[in-house]
N, C-alpha and C. Protein backbone atom coordinates (compact mmCIF):
# COMPACT_ATOMS: atom_id res chain seq x y z
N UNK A 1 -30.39 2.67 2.44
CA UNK A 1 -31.11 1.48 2.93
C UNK A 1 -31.44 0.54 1.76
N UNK A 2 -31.97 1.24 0.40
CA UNK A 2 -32.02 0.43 -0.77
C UNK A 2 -31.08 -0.87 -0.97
N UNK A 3 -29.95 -0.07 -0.46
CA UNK A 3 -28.69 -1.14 -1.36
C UNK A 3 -28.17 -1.82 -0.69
N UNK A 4 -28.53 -1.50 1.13
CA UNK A 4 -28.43 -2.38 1.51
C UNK A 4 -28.97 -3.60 1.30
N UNK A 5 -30.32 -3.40 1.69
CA UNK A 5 -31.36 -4.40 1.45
C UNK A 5 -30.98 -5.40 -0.16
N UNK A 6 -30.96 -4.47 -0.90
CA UNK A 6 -30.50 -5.22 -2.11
C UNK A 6 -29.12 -6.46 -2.31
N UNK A 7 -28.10 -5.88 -1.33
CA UNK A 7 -27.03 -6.70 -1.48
C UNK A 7 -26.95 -7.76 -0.83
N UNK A 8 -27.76 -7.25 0.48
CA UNK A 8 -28.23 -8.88 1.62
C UNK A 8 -28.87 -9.84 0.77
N UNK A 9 -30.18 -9.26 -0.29
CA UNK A 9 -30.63 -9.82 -0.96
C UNK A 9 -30.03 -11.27 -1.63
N UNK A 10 -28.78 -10.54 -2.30
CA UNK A 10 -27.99 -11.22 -3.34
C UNK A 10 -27.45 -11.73 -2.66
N UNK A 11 -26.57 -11.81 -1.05
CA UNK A 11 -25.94 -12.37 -0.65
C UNK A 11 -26.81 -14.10 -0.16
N UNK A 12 -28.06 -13.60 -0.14
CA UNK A 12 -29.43 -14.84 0.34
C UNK A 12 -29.02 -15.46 -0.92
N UNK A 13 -29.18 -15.10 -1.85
CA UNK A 13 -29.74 -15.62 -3.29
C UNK A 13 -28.26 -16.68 -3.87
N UNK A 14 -26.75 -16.10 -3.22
CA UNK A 14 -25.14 -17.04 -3.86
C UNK A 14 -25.13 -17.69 -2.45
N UNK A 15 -25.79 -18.20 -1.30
CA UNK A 15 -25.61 -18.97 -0.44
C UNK A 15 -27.11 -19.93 -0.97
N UNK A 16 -28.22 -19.38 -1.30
CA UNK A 16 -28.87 -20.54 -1.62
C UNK A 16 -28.53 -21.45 -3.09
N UNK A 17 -27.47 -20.51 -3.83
CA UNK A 17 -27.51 -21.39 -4.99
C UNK A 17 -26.00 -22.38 -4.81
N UNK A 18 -25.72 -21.87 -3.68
CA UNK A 18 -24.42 -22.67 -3.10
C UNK A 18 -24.45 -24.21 -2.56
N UNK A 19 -25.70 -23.70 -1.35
CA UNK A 19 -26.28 -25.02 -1.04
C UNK A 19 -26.89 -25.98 -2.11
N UNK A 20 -27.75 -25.73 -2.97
CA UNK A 20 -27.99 -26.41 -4.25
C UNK A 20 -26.86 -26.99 -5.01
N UNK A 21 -25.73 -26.28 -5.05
CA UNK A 21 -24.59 -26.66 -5.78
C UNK A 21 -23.28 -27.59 -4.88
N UNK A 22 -23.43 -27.86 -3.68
CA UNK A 22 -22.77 -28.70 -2.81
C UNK A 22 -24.14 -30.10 -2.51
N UNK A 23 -25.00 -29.78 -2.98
CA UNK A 23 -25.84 -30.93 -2.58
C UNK A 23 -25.81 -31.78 -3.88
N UNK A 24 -25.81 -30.81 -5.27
CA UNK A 24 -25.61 -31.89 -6.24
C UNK A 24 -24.38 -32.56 -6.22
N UNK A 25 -23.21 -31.95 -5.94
CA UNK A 25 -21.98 -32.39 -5.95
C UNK A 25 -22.00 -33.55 -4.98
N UNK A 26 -22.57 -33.56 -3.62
CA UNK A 26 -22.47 -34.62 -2.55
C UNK A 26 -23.06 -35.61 -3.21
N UNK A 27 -24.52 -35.50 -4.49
CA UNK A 27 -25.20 -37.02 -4.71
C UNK A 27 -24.22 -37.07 -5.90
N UNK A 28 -23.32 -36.93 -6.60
CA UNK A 28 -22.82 -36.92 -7.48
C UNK A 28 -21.83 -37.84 -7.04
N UNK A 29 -21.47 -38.00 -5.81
CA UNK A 29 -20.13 -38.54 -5.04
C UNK A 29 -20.61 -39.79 -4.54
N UNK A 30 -22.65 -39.70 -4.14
CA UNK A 30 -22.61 -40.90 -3.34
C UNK A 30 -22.94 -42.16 -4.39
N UNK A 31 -23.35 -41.01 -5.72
CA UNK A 31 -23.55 -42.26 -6.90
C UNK A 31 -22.33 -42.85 -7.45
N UNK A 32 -21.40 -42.19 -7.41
CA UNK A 32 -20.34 -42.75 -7.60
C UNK A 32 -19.44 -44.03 -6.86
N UNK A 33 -19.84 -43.48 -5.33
CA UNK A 33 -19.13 -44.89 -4.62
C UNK A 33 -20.71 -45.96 -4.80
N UNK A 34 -21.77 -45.39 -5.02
CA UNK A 34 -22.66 -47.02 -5.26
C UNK A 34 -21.94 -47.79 -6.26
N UNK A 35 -21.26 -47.00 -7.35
CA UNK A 35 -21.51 -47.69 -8.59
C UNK A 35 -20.18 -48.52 -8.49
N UNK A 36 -19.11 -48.34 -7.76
CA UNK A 36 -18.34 -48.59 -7.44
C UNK A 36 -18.30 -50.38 -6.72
């Protein structure tokens, strides 16, 4: 049960740093067509 719990864990932890990392990328894109 430990490792379960543990790996769900980690699996929470590379989908929230995923979302963080597609959201910088999206303002990264919309500053780009402003500047445009």
């Amino acid at each position: 049960t430990f490792i379960k719990r543990s790996s769900s864990h980690v699996v929470e932890a590379q989908s929230c740093v995923h979302i963080i990392y597609v959201l910088q990328k999206s303002e990264e894109v919309l500053h780009l067509l402003k500047c445009q």
